[in-house]
C-alpha atoms as a PDB file:
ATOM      1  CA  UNK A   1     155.581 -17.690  85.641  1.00  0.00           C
ATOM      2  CA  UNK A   2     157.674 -14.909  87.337  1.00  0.00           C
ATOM      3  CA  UNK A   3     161.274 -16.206  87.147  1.00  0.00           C
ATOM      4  CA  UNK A   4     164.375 -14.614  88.653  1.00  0.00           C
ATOM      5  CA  UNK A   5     167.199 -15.630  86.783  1.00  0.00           C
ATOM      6  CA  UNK A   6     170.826 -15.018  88.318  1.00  0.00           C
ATOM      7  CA  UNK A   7     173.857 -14.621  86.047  1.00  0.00           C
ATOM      8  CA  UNK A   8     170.767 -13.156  83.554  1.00  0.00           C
ATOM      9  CA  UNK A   9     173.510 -11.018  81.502  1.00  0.00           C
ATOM     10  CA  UNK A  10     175.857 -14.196  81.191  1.00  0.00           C
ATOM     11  CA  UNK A  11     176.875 -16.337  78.448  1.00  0.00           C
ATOM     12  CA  UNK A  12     174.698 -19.166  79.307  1.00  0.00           C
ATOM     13  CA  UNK A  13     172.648 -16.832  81.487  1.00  0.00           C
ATOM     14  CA  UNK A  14     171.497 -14.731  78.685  1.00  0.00           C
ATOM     15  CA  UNK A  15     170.277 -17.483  76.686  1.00  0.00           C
ATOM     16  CA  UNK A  16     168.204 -18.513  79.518  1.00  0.00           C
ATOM     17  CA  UNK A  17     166.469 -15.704  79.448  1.00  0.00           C
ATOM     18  CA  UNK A  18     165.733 -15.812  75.963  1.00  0.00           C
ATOM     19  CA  UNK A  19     164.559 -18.837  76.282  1.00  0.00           C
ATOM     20  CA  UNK A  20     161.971 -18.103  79.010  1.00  0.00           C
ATOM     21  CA  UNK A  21     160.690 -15.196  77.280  1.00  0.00           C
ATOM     22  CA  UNK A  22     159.676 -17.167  74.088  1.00  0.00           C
ATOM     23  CA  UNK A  23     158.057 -19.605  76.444  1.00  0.00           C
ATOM     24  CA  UNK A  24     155.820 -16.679  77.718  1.00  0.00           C
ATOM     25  CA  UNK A  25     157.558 -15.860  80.972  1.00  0.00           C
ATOM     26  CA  UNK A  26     158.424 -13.230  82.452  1.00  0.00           C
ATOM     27  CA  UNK A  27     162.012 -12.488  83.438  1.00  0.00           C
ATOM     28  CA  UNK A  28     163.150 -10.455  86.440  1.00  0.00           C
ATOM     29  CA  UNK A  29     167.049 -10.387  85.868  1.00  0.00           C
ATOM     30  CA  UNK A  30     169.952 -10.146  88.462  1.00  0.00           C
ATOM     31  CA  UNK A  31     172.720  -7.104  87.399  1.00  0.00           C
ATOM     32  CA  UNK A  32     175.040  -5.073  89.419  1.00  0.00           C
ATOM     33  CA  UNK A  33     175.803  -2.718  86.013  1.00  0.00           C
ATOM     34  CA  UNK A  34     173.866  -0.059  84.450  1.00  0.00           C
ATOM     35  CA  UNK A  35     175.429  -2.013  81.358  1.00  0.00           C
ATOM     36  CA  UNK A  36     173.541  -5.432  81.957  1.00  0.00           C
ATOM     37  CA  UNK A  37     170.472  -3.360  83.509  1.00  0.00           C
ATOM     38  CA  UNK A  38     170.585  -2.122  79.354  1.00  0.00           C
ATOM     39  CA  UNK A  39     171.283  -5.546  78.327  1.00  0.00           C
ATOM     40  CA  UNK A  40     168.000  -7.173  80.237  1.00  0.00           C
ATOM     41  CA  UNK A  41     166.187  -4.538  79.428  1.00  0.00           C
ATOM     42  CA  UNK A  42     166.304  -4.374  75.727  1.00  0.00           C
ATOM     43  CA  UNK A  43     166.003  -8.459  75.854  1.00  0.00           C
ATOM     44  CA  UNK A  44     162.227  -7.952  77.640  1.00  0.00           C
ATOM     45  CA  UNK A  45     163.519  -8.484  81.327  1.00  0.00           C
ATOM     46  CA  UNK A  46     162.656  -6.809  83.891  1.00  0.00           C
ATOM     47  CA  UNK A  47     165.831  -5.680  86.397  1.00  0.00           C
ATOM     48  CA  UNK A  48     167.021  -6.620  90.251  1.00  0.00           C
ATOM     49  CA  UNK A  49     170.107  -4.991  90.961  1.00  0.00           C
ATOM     50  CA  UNK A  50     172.546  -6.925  93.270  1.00  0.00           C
ATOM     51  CA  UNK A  51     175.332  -9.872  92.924  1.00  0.00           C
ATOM     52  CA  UNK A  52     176.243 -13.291  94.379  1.00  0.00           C
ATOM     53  CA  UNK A  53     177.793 -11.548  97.730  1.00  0.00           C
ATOM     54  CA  UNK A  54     174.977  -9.822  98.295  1.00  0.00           C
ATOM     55  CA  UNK A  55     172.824 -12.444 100.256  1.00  0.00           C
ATOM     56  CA  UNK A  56     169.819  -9.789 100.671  1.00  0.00           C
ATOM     57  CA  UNK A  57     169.089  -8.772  96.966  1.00  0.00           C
ATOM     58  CA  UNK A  58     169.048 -12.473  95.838  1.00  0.00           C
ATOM     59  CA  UNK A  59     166.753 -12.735  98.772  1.00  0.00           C
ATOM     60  CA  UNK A  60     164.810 -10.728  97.636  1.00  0.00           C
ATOM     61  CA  UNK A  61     164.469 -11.255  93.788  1.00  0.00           C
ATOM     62  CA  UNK A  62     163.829 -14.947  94.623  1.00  0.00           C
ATOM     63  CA  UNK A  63     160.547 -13.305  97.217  1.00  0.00           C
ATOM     64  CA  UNK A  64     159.376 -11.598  94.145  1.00  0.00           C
ATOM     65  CA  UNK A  65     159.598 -14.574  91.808  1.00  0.00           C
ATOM     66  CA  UNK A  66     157.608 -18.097  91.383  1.00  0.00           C
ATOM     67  CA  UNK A  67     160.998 -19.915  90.396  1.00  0.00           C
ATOM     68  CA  UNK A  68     164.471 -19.237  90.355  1.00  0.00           C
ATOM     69  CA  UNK A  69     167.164 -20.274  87.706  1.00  0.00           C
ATOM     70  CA  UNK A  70     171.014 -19.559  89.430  1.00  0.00           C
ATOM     71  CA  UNK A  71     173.030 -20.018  86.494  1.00  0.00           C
ATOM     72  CA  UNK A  72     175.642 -17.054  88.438  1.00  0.00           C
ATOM     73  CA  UNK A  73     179.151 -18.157  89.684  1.00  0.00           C
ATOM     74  CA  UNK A  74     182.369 -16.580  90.316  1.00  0.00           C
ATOM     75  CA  UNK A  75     184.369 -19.289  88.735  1.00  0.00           C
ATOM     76  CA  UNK A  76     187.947 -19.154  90.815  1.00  0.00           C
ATOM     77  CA  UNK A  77     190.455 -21.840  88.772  1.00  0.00           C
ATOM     78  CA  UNK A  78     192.916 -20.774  91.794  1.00  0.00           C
ATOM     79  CA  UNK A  79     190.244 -22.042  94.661  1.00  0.00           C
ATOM     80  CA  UNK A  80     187.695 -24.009  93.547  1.00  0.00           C
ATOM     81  CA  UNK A  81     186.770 -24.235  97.209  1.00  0.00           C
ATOM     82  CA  UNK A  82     186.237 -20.714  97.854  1.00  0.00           C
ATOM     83  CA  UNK A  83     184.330 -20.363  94.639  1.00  0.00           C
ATOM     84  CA  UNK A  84     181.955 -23.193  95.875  1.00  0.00           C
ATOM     85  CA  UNK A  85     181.454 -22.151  99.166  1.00  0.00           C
ATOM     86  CA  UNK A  86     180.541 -18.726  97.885  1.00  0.00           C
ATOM     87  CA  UNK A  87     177.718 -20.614  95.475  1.00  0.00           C
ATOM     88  CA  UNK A  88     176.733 -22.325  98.620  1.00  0.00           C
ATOM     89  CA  UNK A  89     175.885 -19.214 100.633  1.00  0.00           C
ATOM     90  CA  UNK A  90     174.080 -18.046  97.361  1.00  0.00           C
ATOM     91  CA  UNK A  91     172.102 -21.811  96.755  1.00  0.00           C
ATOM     92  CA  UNK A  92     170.888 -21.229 100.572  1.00  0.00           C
ATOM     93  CA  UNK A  93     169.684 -17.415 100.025  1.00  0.00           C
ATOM     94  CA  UNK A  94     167.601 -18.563  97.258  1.00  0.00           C
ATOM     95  CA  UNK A  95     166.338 -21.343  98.673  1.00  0.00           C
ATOM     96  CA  UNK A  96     165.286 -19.845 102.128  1.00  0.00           C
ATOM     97  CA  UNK A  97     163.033 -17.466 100.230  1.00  0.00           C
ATOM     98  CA  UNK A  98     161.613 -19.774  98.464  1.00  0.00           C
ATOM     99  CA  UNK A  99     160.570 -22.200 101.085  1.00  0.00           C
ATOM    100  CA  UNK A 100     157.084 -23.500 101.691  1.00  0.00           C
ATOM    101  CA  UNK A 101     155.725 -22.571  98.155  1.00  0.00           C
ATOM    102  CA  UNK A 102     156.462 -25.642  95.949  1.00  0.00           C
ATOM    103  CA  UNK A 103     158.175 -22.950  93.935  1.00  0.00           C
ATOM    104  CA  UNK A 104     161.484 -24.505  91.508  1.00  0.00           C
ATOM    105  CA  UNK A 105     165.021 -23.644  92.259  1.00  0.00           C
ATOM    106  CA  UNK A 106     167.512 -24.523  89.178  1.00  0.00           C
ATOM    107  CA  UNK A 107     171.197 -24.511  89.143  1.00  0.00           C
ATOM    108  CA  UNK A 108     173.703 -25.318  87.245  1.00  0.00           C
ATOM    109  CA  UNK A 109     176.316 -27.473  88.322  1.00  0.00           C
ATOM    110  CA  UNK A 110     179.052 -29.448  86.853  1.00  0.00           C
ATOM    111  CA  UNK A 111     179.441 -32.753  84.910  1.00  0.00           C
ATOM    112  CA  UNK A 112     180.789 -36.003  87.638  1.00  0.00           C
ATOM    113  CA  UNK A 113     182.788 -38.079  86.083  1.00  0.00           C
ATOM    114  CA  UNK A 114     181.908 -41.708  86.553  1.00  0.00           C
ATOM    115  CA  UNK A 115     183.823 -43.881  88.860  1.00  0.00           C
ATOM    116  CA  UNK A 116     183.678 -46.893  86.803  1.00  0.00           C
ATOM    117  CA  UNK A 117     186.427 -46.497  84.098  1.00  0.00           C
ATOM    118  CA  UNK A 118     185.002 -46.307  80.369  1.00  0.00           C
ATOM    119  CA  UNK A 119     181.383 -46.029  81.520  1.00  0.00           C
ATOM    120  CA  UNK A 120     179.689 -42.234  80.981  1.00  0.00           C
ATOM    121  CA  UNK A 121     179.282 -40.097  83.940  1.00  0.00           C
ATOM    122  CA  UNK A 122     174.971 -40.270  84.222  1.00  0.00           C
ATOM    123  CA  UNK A 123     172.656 -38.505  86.766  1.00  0.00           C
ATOM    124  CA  UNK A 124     173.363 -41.141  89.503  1.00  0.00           C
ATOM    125  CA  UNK A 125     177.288 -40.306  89.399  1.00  0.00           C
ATOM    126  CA  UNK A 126     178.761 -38.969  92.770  1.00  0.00           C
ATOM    127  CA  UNK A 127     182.121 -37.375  92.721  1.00  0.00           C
ATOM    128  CA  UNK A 128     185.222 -39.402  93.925  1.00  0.00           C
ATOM    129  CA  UNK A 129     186.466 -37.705  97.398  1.00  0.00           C
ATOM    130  CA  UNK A 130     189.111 -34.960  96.444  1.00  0.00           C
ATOM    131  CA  UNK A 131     187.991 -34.649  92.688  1.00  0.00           C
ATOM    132  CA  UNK A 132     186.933 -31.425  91.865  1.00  0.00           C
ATOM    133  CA  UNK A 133     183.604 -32.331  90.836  1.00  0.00           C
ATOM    134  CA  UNK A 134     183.165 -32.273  94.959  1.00  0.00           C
ATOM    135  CA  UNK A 135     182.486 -28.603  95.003  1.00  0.00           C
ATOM    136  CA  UNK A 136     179.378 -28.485  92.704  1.00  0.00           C
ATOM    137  CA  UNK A 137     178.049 -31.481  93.867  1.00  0.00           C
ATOM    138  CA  UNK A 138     178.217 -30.520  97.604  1.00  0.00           C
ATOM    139  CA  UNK A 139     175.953 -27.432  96.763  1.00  0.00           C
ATOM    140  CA  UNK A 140     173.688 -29.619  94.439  1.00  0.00           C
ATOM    141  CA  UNK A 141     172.975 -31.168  97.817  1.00  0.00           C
ATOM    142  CA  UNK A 142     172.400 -28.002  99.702  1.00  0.00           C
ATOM    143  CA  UNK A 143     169.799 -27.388  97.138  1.00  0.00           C
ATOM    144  CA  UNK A 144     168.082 -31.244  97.386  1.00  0.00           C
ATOM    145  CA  UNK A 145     168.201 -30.553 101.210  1.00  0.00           C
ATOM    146  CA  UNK A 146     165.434 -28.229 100.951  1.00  0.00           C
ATOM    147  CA  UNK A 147     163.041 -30.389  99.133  1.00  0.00           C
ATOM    148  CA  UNK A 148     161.284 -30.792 101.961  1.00  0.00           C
ATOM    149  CA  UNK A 149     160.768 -27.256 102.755  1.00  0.00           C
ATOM    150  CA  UNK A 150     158.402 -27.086 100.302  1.00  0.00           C
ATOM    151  CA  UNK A 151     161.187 -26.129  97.613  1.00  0.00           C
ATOM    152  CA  UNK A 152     161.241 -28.058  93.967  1.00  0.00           C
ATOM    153  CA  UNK A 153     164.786 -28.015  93.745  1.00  0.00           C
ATOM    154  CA  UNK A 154     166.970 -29.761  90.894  1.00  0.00           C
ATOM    155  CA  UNK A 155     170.444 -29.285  89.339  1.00  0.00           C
ATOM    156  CA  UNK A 156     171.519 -29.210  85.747  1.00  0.00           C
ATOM    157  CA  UNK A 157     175.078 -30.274  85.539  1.00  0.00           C
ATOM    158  CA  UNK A 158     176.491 -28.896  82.323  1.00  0.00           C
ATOM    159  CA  UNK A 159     179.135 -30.429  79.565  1.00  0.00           C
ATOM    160  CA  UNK A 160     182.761 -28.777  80.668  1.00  0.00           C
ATOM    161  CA  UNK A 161     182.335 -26.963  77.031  1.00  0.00           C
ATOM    162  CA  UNK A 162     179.300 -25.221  76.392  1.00  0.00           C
ATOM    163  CA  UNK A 163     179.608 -23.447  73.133  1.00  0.00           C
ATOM    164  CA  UNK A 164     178.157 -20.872  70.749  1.00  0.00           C
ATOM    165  CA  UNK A 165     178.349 -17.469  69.936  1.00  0.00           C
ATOM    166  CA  UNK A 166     179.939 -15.262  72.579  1.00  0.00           C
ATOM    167  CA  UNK A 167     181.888 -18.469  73.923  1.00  0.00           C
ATOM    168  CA  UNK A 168     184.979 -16.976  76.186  1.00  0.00           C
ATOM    169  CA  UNK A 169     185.717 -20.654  78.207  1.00  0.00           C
ATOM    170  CA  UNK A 170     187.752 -23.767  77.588  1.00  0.00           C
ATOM    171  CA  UNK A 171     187.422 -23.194  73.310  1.00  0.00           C
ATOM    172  CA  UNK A 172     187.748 -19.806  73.260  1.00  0.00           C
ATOM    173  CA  UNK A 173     190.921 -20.176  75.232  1.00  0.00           C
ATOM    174  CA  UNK A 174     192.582 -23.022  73.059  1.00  0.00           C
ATOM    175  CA  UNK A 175     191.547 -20.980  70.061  1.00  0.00           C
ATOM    176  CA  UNK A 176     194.107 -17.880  71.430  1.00  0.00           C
ATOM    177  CA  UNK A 177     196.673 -20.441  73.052  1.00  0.00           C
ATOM    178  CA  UNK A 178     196.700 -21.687  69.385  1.00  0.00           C
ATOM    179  CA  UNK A 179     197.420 -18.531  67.959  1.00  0.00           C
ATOM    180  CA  UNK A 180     200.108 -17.223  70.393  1.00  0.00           C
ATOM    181  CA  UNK A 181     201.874 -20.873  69.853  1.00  0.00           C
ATOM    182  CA  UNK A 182     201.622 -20.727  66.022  1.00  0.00           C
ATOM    183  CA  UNK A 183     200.533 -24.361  66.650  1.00  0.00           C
ATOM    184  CA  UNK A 184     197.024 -26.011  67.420  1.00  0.00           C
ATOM    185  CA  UNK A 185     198.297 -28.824  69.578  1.00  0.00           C
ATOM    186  CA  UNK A 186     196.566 -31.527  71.914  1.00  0.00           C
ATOM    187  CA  UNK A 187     198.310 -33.566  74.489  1.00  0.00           C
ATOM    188  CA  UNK A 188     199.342 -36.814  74.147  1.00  0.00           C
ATOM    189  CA  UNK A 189     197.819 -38.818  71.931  1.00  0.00           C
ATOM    190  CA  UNK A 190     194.895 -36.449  71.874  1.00  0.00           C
ATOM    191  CA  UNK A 191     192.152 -39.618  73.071  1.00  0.00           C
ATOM    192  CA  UNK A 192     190.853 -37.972  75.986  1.00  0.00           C
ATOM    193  CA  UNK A 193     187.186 -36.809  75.734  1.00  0.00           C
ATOM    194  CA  UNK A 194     185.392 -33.613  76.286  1.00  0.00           C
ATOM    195  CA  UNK A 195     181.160 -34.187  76.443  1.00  0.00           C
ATOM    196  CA  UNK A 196     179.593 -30.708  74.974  1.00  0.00           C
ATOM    197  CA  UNK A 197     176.605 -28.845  74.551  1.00  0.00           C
ATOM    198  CA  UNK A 198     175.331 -26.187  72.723  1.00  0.00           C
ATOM    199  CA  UNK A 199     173.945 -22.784  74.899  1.00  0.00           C
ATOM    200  CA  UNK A 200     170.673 -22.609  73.218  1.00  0.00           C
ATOM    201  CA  UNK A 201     170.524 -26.296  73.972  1.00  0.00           C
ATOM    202  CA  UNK A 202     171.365 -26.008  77.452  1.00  0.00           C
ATOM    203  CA  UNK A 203     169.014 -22.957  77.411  1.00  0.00           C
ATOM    204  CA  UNK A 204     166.127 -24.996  76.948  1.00  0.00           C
ATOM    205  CA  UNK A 205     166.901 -27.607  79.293  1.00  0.00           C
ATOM    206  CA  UNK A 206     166.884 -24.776  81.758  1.00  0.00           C
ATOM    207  CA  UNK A 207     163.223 -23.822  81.424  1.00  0.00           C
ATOM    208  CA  UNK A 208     161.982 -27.581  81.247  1.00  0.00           C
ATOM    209  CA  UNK A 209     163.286 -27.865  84.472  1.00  0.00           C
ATOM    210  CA  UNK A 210     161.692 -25.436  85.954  1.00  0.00           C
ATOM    211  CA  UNK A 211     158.498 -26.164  84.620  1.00  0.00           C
ATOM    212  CA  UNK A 212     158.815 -29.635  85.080  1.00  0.00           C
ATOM    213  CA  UNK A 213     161.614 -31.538  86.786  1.00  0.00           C
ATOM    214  CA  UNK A 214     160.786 -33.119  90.127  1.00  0.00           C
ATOM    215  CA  UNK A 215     162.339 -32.044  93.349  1.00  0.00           C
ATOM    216  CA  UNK A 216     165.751 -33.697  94.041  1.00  0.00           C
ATOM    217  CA  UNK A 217     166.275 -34.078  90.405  1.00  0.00           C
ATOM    218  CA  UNK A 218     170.304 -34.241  88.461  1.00  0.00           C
ATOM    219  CA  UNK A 219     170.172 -33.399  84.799  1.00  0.00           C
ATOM    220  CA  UNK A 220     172.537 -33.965  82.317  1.00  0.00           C
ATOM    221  CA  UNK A 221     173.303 -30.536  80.211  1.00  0.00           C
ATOM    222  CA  UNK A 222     174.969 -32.995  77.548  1.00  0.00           C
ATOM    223  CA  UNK A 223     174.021 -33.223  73.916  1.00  0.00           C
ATOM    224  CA  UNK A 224     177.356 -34.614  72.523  1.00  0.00           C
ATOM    225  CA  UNK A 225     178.336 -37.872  74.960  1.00  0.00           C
ATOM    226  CA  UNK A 226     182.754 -36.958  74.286  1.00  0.00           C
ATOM    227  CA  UNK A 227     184.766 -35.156  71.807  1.00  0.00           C
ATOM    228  CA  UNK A 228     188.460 -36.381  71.123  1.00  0.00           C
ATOM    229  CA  UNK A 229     190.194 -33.674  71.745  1.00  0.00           C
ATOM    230  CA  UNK A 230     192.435 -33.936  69.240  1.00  0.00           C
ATOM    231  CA  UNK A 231     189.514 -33.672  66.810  1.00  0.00           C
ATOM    232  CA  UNK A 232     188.860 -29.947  68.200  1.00  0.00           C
ATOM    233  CA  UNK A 233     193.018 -29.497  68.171  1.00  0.00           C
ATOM    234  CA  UNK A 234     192.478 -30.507  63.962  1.00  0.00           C
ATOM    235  CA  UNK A 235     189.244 -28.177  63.892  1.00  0.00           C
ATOM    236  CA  UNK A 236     190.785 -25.142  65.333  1.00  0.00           C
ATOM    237  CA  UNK A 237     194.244 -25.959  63.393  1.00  0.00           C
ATOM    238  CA  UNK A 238     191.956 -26.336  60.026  1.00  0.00           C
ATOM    239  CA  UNK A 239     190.371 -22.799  61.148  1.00  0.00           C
ATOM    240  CA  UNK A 240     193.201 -20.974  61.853  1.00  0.00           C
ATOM    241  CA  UNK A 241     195.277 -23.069  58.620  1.00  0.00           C
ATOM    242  CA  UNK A 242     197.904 -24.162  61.652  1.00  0.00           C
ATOM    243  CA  UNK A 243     199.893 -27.483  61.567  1.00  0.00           C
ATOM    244  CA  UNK A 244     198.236 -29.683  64.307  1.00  0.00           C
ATOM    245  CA  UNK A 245     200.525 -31.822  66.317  1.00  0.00           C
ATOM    246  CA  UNK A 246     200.575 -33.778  70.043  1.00  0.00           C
ATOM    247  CA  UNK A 247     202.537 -32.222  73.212  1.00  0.00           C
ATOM    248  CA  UNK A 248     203.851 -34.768  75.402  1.00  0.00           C
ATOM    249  CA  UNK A 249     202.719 -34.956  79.232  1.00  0.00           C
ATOM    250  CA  UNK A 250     205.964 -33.627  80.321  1.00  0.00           C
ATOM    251  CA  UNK A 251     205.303 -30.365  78.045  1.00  0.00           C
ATOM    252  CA  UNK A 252     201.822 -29.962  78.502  1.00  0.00           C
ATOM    253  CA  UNK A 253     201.631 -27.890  81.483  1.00  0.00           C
ATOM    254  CA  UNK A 254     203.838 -25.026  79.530  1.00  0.00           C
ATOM    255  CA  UNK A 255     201.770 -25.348  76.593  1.00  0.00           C
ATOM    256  CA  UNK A 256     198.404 -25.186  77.963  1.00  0.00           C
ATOM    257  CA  UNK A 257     198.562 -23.684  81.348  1.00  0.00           C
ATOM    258  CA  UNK A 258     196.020 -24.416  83.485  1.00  0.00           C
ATOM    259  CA  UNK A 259     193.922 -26.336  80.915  1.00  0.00           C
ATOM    260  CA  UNK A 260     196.828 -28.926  80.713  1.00  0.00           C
ATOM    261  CA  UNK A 261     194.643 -31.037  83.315  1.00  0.00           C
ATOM    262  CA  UNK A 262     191.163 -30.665  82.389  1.00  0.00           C
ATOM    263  CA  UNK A 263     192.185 -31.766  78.779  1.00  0.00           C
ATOM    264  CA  UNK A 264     194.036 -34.522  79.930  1.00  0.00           C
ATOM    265  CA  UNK A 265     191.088 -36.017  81.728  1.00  0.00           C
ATOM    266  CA  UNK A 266     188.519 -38.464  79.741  1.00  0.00           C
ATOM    267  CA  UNK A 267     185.468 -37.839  80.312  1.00  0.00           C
ATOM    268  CA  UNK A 268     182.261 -39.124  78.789  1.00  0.00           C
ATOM    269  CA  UNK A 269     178.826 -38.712  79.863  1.00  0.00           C
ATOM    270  CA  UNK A 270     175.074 -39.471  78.420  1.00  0.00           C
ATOM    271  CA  UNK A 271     171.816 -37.692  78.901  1.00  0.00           C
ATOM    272  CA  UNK A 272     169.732 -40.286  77.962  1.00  0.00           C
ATOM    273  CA  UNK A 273     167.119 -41.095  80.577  1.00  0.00           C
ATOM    274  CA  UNK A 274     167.364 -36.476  80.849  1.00  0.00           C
ATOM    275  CA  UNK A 275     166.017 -36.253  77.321  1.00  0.00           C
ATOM    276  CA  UNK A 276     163.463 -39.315  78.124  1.00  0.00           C
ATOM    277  CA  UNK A 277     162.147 -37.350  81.558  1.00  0.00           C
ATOM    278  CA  UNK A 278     161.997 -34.138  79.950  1.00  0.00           C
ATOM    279  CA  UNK A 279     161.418 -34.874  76.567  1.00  0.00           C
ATOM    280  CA  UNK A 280     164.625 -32.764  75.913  1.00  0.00           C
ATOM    281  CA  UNK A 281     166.363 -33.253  72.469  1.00  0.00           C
ATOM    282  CA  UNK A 282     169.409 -31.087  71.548  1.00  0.00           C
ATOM    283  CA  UNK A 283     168.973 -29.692  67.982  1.00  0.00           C
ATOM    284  CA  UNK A 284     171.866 -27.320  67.654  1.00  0.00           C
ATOM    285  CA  UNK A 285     175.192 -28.159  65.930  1.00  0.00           C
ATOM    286  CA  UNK A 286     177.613 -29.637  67.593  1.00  0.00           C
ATOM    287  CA  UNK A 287     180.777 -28.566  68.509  1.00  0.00           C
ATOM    288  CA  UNK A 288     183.202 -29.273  65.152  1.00  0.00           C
ATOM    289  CA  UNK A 289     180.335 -27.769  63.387  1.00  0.00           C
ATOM    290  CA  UNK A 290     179.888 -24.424  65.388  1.00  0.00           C
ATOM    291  CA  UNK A 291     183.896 -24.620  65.904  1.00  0.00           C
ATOM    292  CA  UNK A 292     183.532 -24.824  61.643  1.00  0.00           C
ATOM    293  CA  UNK A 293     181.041 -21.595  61.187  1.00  0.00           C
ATOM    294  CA  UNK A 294     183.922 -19.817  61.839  1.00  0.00           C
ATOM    295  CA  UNK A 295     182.475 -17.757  64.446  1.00  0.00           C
ATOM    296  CA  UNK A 296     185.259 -17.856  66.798  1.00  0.00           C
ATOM    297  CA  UNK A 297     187.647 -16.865  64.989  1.00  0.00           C
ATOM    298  CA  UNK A 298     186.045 -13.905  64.041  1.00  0.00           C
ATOM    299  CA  UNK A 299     188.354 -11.627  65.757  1.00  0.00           C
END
């Protein structure tokens, strides 16, 4: 299969292509650098130069391809609306070309927390109205909407931390708040829960849905169900050889910025009837034992 993978030089996006090229695929990669056309390139790819604004090259690369995997998006943590809408108007390019064909569409959304307290968020969750789990989920249902077009769209929602080598997100960023604090510090009692999965796992989950998952279909990009976060607060702290200690609510928002919220929510999710569809079983570490490698702090 010919598959035109957006976000092909990313984090997450790289792996997928990877991935699809050990399967026997071929790989037709979306850059708008001569620095990622070098990148797919020397990782077997063949190159479509363009971005997520540019409705007419993803157009296009999705015309030249038998599937799509849109693992792209301009993540905005100051308008998470904007952001979404933008991934909308992308969803709907890539979908319109591939109308009529039975060809698969995959992209990657974001976890939805469950609305019935201490249960796991599953496939079947639906966002509570005004969370921002809204966003994604209102574009995995531009994607479902064109099912019957003739388009064998599904959605792989992804942990909040996916980790491994090259990891720049939510770790990556308590690792260097760590650091400049001289303290590796969780808030409150440090109970709240972060579900996680491993790149190379997600990877894979990637290219079984394409080749397999059912139009319509939610996946769960979730090997580890929730980490305490005050277990990765002690991993980082035993890293780095920093005390660990608990910030209260009140000083939470100076201490972690932005990321004062997202670690302060609990949430939990499974992937069990994903890895029974798909026969998908996550094999990498986990996250205390990549965090333990000492990979990340590497630098």
């Amino acid at each position: 299969m010919r598959v035109f993978v957006t976000g092909a030089t990313g984090f997450i996006g790289s792996a997928v292509v990877a991935e699809l090229r050990a399967a026997g695929h071929q790989v037709l990669g979306l850059t708008r650098s001569d620095a990622g056309a070098a990148t797919l390139a020397e990782a077997g790819a063949e190159v479509h130069r363009g971005n997520l604004d540019d409705l007419d090259s993803l157009r296009s690369g999705a015309a030249a391809a038998d599937g799509v995997i849109h693992t792209a998006y301009n993540h905005g943590f100051t308008d998470f609306a904007a952001a979404a809408r933008a991934d909308g108007q992308a969803i709907t390019a890539l979908a319109e070309a591939l109308s009529g064909g039975d060809k698969p569409l995959v992209i990657a959304s974001g976890i939805v927390t469950s609305s019935v307290p201490g249960q796991p968020a599953t496939e079947d969750s639906r966002p509570e109205p005004g969370s921002f789990a809204q966003f994604r989920f209102a574009n995995e249902e531009i994607a479902a909407s064109f099912v019957d077009r003739g388009v064998r769209a599904s959605a792989v929602r992804l942990s909040p931390t996916v980790h491994g080598r090259g990891d720049k997100g939510f770790v990556a960023r308590l690792i260097a708040i760590a650091r400049e604090k001289g303290v590796s510090a969780y808030p409150g009692e440090g109970t709240a829960h972060w579900p996680t999965v491993h790149r190379l796992d997600a990877a894979r989950l990637f290219r079984l849905a394409l080749e397999s998952a059912p139009g319509g279909a939610r996946l769960m990009g979730v090997a580890e169900e929730g980490i305490a976060v005050r277990r990765i607060a002690e991993a980082i702290g035993r890293n780095l050889e920093l005390p660990v200690a608990g910030v209260s609510p009140d000083e939470a928002g100076e201490h972690f910025g932005f990321l004062a919220g997202i670690l302060a929510m609990d949430l939990r999710a499974s992937s069990e009837r994903t890895r029974k569809e798909l026969d998908w079983q996550p094999t990498q570490p986990g996250l205390i034992e990549d965090l333990d490698e000492g990979h990340y702090f590497t630098v």
